[in-house]
C-alpha atoms as a PDB file:
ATOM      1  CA  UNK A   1       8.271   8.094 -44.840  1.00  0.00           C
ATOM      2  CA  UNK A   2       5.355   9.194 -42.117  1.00  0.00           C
ATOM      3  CA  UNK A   3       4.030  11.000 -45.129  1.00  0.00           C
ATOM      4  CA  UNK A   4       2.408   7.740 -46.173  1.00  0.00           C
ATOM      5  CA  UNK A   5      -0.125   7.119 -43.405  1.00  0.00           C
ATOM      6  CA  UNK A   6      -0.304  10.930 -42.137  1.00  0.00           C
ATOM      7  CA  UNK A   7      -4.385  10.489 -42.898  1.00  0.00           C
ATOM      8  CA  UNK A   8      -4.943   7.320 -40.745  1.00  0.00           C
ATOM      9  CA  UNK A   9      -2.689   8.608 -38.173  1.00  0.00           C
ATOM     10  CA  UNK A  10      -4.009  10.126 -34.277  1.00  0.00           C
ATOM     11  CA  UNK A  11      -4.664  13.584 -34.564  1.00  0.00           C
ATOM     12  CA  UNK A  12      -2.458  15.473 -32.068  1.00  0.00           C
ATOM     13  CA  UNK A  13      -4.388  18.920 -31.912  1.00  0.00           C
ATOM     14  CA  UNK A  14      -7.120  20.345 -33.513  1.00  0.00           C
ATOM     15  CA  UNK A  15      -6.960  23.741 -34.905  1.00  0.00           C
ATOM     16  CA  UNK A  16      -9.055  26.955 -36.205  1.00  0.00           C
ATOM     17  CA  UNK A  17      -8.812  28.578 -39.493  1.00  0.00           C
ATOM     18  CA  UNK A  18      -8.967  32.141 -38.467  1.00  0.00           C
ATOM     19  CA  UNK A  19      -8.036  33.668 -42.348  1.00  0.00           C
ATOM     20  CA  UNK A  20      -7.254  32.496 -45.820  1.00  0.00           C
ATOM     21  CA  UNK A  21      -5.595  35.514 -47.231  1.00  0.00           C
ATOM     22  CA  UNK A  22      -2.458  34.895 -48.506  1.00  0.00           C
ATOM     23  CA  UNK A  23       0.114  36.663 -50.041  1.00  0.00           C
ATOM     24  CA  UNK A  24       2.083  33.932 -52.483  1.00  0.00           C
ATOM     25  CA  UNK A  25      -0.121  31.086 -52.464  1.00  0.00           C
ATOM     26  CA  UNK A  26      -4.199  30.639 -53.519  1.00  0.00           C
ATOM     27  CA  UNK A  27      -5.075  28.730 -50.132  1.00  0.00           C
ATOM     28  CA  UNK A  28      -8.780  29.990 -50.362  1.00  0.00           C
ATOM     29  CA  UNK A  29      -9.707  26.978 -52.033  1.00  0.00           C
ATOM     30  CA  UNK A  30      -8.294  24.912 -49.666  1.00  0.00           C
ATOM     31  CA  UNK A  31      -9.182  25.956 -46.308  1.00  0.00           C
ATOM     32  CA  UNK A  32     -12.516  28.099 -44.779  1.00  0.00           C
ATOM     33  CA  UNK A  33     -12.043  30.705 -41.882  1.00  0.00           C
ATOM     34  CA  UNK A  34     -13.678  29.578 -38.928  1.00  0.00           C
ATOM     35  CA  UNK A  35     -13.236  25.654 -39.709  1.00  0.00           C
ATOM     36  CA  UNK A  36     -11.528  23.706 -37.555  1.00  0.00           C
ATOM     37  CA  UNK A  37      -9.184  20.751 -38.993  1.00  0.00           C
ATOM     38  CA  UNK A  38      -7.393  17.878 -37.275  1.00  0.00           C
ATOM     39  CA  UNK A  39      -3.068  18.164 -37.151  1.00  0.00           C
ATOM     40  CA  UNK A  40      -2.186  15.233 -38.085  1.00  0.00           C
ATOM     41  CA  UNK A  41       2.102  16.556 -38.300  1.00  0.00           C
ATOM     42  CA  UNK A  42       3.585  19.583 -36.770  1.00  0.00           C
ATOM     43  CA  UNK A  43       7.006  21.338 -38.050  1.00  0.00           C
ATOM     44  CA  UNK A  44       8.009  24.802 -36.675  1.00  0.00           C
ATOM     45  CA  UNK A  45       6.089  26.421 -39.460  1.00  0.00           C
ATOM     46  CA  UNK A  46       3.951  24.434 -40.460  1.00  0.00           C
ATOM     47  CA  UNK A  47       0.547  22.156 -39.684  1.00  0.00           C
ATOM     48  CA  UNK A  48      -0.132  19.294 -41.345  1.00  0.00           C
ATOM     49  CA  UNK A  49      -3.877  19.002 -41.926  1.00  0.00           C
ATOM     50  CA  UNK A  50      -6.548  17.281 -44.025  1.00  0.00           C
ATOM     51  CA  UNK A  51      -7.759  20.319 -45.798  1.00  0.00           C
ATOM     52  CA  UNK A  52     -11.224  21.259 -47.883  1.00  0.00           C
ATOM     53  CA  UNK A  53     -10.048  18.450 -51.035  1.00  0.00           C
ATOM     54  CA  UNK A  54      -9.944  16.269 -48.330  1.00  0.00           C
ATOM     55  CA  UNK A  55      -6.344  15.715 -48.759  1.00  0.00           C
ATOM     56  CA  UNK A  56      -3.007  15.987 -46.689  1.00  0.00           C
ATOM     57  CA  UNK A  57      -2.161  19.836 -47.306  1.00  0.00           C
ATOM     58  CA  UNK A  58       1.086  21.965 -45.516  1.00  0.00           C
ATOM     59  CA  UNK A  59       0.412  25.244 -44.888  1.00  0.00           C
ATOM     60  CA  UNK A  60       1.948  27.881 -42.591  1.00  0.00           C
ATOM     61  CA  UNK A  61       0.788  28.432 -38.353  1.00  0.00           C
ATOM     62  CA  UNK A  62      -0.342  32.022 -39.276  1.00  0.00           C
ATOM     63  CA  UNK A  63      -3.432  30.899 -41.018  1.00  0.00           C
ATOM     64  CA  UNK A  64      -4.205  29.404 -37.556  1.00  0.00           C
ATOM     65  CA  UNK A  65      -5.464  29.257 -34.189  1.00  0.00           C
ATOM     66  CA  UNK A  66      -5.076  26.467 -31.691  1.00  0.00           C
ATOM     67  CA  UNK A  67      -8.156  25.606 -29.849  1.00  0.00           C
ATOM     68  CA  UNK A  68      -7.882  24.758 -26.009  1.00  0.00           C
END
């Protein structure tokens, strides 16, 4: 049940939106190109962020760029 403290946990990476175009799913409202956003949980395909509402959002690696 991580799911329940994801927001107050460390942030393990922090990423780059580098599109929001997607094909299924209206993710535009959600995340900004060029943003960058704290992982706070990692799957194989998919980050963990707080997004634009502020909230714990899911959403697939391809909208993303890791920053060194």
């Amino acid at each position: 049940m991580i799911h329940l403290d994801w927001k107050n946990r460390e942030t393990l990476k922090e990423i780059e939106c580098v599109h929001a175009d997607a094909e299924k799913f209206m993710v535009d409202h959600k995340l900004t190109p060029g943003k960058k956003y704290e992982v706070k949980n990692e799957t194989d395909e998919f980050y963990f962020i707080i997004d634009n509402s502020n909230r714990i959002g899911g959403f697939f690696k391809d909208y993303f760029k890791e920053i060194k």
